[in-house]
C-alpha atoms as a PDB file:
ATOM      1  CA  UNK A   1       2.446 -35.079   2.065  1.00  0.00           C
ATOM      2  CA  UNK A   2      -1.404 -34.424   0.786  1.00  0.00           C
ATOM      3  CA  UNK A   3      -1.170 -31.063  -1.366  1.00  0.00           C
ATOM      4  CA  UNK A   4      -3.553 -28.724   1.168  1.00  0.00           C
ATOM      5  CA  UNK A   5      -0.896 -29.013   3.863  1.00  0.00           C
ATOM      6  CA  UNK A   6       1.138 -26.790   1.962  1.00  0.00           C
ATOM      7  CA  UNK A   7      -1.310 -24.098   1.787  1.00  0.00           C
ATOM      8  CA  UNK A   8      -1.772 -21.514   4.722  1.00  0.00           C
ATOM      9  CA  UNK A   9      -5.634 -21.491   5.173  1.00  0.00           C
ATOM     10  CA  UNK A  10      -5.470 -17.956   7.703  1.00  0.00           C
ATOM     11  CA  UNK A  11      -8.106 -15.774   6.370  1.00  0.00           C
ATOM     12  CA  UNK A  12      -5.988 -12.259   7.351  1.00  0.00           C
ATOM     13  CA  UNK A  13      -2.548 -10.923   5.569  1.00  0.00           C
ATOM     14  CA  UNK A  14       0.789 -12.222   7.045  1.00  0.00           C
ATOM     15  CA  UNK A  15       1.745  -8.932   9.230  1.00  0.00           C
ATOM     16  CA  UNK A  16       4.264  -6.687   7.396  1.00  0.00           C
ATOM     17  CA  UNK A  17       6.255  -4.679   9.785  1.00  0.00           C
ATOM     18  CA  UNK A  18       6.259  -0.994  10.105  1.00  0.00           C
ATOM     19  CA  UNK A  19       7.996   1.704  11.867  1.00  0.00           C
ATOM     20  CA  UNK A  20       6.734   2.170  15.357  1.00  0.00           C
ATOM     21  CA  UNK A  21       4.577   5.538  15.249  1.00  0.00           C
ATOM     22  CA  UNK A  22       6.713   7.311  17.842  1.00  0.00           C
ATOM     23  CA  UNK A  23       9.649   6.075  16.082  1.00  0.00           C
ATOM     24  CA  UNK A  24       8.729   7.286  12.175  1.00  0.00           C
ATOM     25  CA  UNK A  25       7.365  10.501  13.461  1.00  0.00           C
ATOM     26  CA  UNK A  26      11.313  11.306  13.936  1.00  0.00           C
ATOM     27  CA  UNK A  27      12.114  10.793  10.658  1.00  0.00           C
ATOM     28  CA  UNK A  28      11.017  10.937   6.932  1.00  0.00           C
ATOM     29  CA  UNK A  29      11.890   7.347   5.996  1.00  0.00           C
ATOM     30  CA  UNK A  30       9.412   4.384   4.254  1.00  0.00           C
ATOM     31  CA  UNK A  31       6.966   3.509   6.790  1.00  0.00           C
ATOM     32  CA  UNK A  32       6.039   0.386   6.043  1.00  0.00           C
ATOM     33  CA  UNK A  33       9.456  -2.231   6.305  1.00  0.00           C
ATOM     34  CA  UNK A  34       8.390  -5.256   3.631  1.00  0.00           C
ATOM     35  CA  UNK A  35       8.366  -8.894   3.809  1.00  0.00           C
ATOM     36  CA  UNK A  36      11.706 -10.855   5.065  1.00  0.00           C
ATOM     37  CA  UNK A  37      11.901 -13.971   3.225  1.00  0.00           C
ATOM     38  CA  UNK A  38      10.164 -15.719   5.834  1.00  0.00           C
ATOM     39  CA  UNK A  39       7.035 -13.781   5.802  1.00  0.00           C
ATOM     40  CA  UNK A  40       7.171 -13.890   1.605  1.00  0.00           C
ATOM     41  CA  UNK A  41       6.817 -17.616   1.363  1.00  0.00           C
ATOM     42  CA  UNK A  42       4.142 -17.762   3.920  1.00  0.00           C
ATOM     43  CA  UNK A  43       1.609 -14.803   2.696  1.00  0.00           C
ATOM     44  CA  UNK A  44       2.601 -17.190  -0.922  1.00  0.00           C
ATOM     45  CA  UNK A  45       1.246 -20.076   0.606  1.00  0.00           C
ATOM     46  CA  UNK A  46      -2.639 -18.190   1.023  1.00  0.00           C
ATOM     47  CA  UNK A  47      -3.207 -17.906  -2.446  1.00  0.00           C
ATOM     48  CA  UNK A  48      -4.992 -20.837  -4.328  1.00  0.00           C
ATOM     49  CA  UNK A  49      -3.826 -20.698  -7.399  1.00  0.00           C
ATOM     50  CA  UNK A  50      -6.769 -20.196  -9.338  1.00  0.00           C
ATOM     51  CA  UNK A  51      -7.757 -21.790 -12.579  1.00  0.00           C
ATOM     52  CA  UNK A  52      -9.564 -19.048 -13.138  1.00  0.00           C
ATOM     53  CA  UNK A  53      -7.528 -16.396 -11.966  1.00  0.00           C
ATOM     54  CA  UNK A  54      -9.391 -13.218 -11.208  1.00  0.00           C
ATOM     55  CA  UNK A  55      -6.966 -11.455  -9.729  1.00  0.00           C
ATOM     56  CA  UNK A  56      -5.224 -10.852 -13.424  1.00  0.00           C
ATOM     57  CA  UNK A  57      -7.811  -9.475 -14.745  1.00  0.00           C
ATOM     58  CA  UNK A  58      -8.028  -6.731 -12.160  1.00  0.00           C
ATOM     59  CA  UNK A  59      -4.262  -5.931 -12.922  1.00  0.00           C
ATOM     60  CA  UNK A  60      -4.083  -3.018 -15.541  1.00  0.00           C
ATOM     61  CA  UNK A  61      -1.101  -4.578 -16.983  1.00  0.00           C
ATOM     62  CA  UNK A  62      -1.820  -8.354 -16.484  1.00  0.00           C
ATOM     63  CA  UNK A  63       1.021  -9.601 -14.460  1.00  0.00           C
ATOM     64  CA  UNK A  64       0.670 -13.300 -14.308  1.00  0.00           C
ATOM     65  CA  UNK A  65       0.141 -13.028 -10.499  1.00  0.00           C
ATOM     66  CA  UNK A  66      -0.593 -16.828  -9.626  1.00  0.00           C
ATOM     67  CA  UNK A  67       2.445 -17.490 -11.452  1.00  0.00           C
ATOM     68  CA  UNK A  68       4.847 -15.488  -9.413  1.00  0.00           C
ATOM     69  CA  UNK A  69       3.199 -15.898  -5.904  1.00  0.00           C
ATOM     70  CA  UNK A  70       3.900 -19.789  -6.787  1.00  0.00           C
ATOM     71  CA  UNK A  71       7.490 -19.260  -7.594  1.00  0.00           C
ATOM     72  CA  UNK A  72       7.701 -16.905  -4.367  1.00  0.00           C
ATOM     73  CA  UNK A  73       6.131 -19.739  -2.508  1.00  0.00           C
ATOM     74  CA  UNK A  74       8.761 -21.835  -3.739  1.00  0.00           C
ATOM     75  CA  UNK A  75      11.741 -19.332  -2.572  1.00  0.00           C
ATOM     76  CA  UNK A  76      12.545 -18.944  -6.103  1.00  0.00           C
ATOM     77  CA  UNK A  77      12.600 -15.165  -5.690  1.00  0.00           C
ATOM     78  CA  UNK A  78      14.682 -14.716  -9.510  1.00  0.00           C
ATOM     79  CA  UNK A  79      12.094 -16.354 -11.285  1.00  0.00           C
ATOM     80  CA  UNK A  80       9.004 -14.280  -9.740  1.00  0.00           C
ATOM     81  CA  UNK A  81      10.800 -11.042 -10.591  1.00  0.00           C
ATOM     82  CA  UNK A  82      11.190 -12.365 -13.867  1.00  0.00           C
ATOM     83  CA  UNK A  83       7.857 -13.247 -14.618  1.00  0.00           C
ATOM     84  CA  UNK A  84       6.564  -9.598 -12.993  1.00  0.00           C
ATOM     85  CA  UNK A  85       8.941  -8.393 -15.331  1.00  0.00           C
ATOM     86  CA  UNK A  86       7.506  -9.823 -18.307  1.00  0.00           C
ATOM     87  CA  UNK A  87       4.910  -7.615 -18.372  1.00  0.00           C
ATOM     88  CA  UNK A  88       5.300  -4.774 -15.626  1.00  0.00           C
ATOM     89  CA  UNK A  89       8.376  -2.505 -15.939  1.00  0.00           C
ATOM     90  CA  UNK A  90       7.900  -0.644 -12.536  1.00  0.00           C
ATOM     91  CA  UNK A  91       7.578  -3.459  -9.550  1.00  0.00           C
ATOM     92  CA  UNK A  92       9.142  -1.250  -7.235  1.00  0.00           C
ATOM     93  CA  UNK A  93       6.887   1.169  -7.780  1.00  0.00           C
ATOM     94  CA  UNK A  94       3.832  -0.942  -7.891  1.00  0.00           C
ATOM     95  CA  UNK A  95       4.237  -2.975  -4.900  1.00  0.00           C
ATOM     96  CA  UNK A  96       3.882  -0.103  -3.223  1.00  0.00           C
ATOM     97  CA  UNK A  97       1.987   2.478  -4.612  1.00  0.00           C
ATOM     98  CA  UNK A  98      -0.468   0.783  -6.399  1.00  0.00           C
ATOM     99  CA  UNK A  99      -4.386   1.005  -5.174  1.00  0.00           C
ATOM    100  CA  UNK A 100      -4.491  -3.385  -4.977  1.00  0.00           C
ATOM    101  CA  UNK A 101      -7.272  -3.230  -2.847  1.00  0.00           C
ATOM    102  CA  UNK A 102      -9.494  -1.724  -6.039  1.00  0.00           C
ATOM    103  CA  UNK A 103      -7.797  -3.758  -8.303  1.00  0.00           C
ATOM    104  CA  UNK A 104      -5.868  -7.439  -8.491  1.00  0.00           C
ATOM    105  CA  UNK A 105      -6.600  -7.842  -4.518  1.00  0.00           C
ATOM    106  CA  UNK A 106     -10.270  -6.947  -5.107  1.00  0.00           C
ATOM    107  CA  UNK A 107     -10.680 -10.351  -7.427  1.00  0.00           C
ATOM    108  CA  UNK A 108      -8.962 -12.348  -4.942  1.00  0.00           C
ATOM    109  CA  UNK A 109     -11.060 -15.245  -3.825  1.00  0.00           C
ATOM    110  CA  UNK A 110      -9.265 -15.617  -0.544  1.00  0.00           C
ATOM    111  CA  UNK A 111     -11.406 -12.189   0.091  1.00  0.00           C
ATOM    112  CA  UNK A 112     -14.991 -13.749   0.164  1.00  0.00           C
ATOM    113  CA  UNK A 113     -13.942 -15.334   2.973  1.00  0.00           C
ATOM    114  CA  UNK A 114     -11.033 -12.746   5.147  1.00  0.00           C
ATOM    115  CA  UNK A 115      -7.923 -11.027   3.904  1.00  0.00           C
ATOM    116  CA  UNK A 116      -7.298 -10.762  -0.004  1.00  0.00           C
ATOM    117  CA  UNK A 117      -3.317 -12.550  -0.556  1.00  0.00           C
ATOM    118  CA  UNK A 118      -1.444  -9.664  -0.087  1.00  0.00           C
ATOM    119  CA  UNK A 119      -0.362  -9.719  -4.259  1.00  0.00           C
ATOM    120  CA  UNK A 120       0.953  -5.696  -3.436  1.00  0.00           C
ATOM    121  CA  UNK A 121       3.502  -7.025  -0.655  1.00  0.00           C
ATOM    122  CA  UNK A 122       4.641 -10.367  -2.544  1.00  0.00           C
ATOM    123  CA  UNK A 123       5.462  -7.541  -5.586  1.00  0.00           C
ATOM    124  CA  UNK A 124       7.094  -5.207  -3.412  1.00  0.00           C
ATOM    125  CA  UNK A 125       9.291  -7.724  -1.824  1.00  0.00           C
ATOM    126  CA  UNK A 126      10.471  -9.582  -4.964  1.00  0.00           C
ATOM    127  CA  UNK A 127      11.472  -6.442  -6.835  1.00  0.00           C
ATOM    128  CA  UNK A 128      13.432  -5.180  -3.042  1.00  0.00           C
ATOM    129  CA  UNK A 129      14.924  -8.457  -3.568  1.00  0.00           C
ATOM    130  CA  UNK A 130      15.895  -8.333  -6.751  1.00  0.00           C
ATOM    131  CA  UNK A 131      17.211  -5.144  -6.362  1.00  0.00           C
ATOM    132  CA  UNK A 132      19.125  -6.234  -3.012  1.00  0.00           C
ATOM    133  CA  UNK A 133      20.572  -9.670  -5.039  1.00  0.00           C
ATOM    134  CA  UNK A 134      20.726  -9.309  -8.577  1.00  0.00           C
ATOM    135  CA  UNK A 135      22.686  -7.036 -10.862  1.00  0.00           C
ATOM    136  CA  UNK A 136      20.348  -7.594 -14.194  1.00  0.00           C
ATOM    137  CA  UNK A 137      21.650  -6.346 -17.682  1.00  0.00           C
ATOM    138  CA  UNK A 138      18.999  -6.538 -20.265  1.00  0.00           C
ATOM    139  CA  UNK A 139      19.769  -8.106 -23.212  1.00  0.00           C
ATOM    140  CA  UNK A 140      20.501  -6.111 -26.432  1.00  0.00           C
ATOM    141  CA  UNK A 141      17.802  -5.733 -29.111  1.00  0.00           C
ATOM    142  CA  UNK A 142      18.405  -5.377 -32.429  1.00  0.00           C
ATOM    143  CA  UNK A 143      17.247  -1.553 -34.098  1.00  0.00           C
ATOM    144  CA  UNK A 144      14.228  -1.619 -35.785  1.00  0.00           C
ATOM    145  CA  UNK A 145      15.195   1.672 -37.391  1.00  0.00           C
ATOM    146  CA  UNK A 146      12.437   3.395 -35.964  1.00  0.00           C
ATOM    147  CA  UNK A 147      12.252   6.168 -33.528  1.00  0.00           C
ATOM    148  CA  UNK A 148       9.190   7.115 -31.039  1.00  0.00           C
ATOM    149  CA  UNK A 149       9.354  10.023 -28.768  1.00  0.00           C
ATOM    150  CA  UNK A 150       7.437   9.608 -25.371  1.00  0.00           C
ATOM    151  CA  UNK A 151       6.312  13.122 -23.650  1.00  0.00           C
ATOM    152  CA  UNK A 152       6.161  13.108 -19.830  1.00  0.00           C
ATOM    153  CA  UNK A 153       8.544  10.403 -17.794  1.00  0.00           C
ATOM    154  CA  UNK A 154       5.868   9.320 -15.219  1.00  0.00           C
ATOM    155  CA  UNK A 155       4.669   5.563 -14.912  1.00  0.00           C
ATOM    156  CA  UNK A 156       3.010   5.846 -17.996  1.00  0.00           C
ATOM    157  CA  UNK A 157       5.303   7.388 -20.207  1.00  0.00           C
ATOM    158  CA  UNK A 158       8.707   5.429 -18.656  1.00  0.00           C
ATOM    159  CA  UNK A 159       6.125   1.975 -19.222  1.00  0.00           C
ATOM    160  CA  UNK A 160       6.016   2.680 -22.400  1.00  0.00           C
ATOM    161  CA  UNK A 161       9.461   3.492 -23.264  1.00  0.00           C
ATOM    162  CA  UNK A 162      10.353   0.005 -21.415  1.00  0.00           C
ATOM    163  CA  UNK A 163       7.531  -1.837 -23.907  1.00  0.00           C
ATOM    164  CA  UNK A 164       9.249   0.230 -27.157  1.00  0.00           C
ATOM    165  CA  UNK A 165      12.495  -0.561 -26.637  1.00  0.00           C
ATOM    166  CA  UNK A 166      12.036  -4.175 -25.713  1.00  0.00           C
ATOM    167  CA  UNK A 167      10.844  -4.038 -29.075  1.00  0.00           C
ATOM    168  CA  UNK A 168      13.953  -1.832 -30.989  1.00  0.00           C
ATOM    169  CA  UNK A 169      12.096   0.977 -31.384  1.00  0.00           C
ATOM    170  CA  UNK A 170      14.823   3.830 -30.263  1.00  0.00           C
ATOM    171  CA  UNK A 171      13.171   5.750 -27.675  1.00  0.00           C
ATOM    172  CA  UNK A 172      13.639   9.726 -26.814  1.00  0.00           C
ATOM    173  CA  UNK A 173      11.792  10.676 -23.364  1.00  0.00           C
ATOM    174  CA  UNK A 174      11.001  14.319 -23.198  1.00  0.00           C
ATOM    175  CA  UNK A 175      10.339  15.580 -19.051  1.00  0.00           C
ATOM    176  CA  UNK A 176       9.636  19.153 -18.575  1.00  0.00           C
ATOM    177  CA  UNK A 177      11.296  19.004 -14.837  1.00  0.00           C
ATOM    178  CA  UNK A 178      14.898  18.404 -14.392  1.00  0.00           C
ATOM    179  CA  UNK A 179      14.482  15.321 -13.000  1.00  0.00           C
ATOM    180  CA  UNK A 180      12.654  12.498 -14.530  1.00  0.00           C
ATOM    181  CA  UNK A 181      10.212  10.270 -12.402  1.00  0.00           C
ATOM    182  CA  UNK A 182       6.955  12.319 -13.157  1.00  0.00           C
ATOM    183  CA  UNK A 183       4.325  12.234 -10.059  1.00  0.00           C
ATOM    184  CA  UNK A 184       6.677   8.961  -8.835  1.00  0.00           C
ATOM    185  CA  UNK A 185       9.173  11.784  -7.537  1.00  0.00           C
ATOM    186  CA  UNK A 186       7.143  15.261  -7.129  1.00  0.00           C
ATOM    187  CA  UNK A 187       3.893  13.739  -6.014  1.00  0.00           C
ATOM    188  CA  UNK A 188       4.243  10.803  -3.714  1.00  0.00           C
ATOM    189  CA  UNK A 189       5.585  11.820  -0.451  1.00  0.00           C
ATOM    190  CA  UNK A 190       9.588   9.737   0.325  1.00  0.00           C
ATOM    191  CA  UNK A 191       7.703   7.692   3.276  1.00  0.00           C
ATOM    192  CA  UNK A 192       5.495   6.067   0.782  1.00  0.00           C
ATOM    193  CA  UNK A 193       7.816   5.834  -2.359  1.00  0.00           C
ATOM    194  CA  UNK A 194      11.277   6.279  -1.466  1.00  0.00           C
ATOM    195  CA  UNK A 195      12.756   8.352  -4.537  1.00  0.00           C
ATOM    196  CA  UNK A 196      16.598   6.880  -4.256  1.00  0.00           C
ATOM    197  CA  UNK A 197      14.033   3.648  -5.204  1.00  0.00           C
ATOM    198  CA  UNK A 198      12.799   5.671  -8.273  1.00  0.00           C
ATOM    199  CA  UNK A 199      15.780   6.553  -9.590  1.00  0.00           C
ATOM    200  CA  UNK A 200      16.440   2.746  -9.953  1.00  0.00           C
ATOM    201  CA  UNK A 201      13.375   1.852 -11.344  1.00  0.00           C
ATOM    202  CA  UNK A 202      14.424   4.782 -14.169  1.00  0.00           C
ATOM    203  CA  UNK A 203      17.626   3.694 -14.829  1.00  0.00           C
ATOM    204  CA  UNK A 204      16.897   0.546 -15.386  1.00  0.00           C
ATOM    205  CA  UNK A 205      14.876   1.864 -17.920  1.00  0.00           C
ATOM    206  CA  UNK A 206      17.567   3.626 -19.416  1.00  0.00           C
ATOM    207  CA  UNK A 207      20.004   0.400 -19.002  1.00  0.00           C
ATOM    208  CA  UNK A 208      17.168  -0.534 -22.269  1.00  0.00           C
ATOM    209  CA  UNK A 209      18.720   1.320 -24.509  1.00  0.00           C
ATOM    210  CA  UNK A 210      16.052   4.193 -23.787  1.00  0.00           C
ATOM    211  CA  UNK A 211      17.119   8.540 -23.603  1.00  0.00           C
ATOM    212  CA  UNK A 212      15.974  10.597 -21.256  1.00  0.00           C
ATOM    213  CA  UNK A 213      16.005  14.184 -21.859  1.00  0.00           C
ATOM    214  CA  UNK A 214      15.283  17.084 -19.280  1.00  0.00           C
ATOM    215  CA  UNK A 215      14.002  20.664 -19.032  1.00  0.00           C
ATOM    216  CA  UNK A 216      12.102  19.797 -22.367  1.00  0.00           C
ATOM    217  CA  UNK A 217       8.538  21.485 -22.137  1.00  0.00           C
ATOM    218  CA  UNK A 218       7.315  20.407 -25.069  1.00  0.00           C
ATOM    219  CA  UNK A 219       4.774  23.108 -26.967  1.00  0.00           C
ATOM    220  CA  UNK A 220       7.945  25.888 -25.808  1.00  0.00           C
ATOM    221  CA  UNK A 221      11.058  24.406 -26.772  1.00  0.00           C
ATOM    222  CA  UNK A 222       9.828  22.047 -29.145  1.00  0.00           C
ATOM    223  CA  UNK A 223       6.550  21.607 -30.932  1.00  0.00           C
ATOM    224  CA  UNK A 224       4.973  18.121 -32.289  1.00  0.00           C
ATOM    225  CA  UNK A 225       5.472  19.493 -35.928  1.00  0.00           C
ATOM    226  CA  UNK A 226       9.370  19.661 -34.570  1.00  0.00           C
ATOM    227  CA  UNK A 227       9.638  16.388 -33.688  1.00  0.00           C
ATOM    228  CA  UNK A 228       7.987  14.485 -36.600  1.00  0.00           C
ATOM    229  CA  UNK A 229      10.323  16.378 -38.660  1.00  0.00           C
ATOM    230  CA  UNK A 230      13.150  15.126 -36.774  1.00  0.00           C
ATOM    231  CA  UNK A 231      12.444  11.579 -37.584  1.00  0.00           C
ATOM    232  CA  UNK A 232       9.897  10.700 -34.773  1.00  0.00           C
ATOM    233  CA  UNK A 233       7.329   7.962 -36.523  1.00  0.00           C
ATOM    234  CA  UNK A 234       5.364   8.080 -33.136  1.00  0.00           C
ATOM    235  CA  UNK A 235       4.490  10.474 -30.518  1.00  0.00           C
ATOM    236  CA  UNK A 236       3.142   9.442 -27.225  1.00  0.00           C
ATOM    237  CA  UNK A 237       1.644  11.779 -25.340  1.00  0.00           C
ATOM    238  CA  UNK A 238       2.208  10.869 -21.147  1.00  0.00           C
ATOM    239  CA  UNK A 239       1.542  14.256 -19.776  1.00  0.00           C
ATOM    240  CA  UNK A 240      -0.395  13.598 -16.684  1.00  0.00           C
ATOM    241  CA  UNK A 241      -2.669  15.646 -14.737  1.00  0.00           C
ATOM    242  CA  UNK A 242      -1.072  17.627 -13.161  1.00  0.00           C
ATOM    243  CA  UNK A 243      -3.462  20.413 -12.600  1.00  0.00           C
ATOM    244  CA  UNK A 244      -4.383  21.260  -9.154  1.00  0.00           C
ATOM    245  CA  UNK A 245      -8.325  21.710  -8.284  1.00  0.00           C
ATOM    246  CA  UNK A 246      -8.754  25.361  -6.611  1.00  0.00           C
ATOM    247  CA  UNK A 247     -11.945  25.730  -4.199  1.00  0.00           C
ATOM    248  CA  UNK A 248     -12.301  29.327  -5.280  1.00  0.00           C
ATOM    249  CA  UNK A 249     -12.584  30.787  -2.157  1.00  0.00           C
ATOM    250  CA  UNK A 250     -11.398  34.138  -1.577  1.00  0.00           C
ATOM    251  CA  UNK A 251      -7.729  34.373  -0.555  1.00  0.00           C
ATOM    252  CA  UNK A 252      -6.689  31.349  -2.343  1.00  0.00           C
ATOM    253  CA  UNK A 253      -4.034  33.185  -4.745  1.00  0.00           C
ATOM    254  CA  UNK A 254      -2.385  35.159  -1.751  1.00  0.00           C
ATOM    255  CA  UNK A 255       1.340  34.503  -1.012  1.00  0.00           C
ATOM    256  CA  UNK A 256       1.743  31.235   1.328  1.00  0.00           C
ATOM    257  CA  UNK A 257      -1.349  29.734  -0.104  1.00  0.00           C
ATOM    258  CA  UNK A 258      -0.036  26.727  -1.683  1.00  0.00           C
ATOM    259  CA  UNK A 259      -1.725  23.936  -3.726  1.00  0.00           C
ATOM    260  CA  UNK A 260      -1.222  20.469  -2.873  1.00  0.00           C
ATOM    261  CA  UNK A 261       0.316  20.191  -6.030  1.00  0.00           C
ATOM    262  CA  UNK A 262       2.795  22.861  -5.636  1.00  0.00           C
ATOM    263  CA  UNK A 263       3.402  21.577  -1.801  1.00  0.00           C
ATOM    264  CA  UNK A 264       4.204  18.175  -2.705  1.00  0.00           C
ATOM    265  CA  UNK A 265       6.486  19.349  -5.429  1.00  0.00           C
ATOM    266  CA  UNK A 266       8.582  21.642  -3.416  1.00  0.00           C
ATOM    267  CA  UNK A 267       8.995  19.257  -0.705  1.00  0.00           C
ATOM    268  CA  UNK A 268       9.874  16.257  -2.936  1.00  0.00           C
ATOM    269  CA  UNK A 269      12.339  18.236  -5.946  1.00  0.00           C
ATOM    270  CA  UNK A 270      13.604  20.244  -3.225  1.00  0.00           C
ATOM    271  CA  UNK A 271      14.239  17.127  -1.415  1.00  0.00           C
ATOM    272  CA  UNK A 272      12.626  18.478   2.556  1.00  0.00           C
ATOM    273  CA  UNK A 273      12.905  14.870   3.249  1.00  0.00           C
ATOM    274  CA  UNK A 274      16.235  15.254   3.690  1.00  0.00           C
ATOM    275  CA  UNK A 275      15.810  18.199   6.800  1.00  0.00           C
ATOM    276  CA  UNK A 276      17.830  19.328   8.230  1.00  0.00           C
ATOM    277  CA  UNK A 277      20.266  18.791   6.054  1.00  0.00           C
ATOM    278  CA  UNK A 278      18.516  20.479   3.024  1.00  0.00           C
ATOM    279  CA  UNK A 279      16.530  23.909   3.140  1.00  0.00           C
ATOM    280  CA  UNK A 280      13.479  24.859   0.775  1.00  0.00           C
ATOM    281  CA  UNK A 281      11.607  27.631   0.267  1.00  0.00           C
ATOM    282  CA  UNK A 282       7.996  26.245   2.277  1.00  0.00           C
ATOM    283  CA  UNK A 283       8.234  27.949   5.690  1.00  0.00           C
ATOM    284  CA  UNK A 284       5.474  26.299   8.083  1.00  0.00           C
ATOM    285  CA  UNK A 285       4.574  29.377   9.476  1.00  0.00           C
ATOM    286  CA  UNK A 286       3.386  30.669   6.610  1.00  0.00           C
ATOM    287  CA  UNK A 287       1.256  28.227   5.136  1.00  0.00           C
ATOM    288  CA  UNK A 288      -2.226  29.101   5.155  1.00  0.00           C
ATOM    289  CA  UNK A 289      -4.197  26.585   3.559  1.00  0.00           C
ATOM    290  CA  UNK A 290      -4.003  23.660   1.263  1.00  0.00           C
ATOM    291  CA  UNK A 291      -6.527  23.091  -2.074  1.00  0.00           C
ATOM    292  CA  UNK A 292      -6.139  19.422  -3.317  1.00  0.00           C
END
């Protein structure tokens, strides 16, 4: 069989399914459904596989991406999620949330001529699989005897802890919410990044060997001197930025005035997804105004 029959030469994105609008207006659940199997191997089959490979050097973290779109091509979902995994520690997260259309998709050559290979969907739907099929335990890796602290448990600082501890560094994060998950699980609303989804993603973080410690604003309840005298030989700082920009407009400190900062936090920590079977402390009616 000549080798270009095996390709699929449409210039658009195989179709991912979604919630019907008057259907996902009912509820607070991921609007966008993923790849079945199917519809995997067949957006797989656009990409060219590159010599050159543009699209991973518009990945921040380099993920081998004509590699695993081969393998998903293939069906040999395991080994894509593998090779993700070799150098991104958040697919879950990535497949989704990720801007690909400014990055890895941008470089795609399928895009000077239609649709970009939809590398964000093939990424999403091996980690959903993996998750679905797989029970991975990491293997153990020998101490190093040296300890790093990571401040803030966002992408960042929970990528980092992954990279450390692959390496037997033994890792302390410090979050100053109660839950870990940084913007992942106070800033991204539950129908783009469901946080149950999260929670896996930080676990299996943990499952490295890595500790995760809450309620820990560090600068109040301990200071950088504190820590490098409690045996931390690194400190890396993952803070984010969090700070909301105000319009300074008059009447934008008045009660019901909320940032979106503070919005999307009490509707994610407090979990108004979840309505009506949890309550928070946003009332509709009095919401005035948003300053993002």
């Amino acid at each position: 069989m000549p080798k270009q029959s095996l390709r699929n030469m449409s210039k658009t994105k195989v179709v991912m399914p979604e919630q019907a609008p008057n259907v996902r207006n009912q509820n607070f659940l991921e609007v966008s459904l993923g790849y079945t199997e199917e519809m995997a191997i067949e957006e797989a089959k656009r990409c060219l596989q590159c010599k050159a490979k543009p699209c991973v050097g518009g990945c921040p973290v380099n993920v081998w991406i004509p590699e695993f779109i081969k393998l998903v091509a293939a069906g040999d979902f395991k080994g894509a999620y593998d090779k993700i995994k070799e150098t991104n520690n958040l697919p879950s997260v990535c497949g989704r949330v990720c801007p690909q259309e400014s990055q890895c998709e941008k470089f795609c050559v399928r895009a000077r001529r239609g649709e970009a290979v939809g590398i964000g969907r093939l990424e999403r739907f091996v980690a959903d699989w993996n998750l679905a099929n797989r029970q991975v335990q990491p293997e153990p890796v020998p101490s190093n005897g040296k300890k790093v602290a990571v401040i803030g448990s966002g992408p960042a600082g929970l990528s980092c802890a992954a990279d450390l501890a692959k390496l037997g560094y033994q890792v302390t994060i410090f979050e100053a919410f109660h839950v870990p998950g940084g913007v992942l699980m106070y800033g991204i609303p539950e129908f783009r990044l469901p946080k149950d989804l999260v929670q896996k993603e930080i676990d299996a973080v943990k499952q490295l060997g890595v500790t995760i410690k809450t309620n820990m604003v560090i600068g109040k309840v301990l200071s950088l001197d504190e820590l490098t005298a409690e045996g931390y030989e690194g400190i890396f700082i993952g803070s984010g930025a969090g700070l909301p920009s105000f319009m300074n407009i008059p009447g934008e400190n008045l009660n019901g005035v909320y940032s979106a900062n503070e919005f999307l936090t009490r509707i994610n920590l407090m979990k108004a997804y979840q309505f009506p079977k949890t309550d928070t402390p946003v009332k509709v009616a009095d919401i005035k105004c948003f300053c993002i």
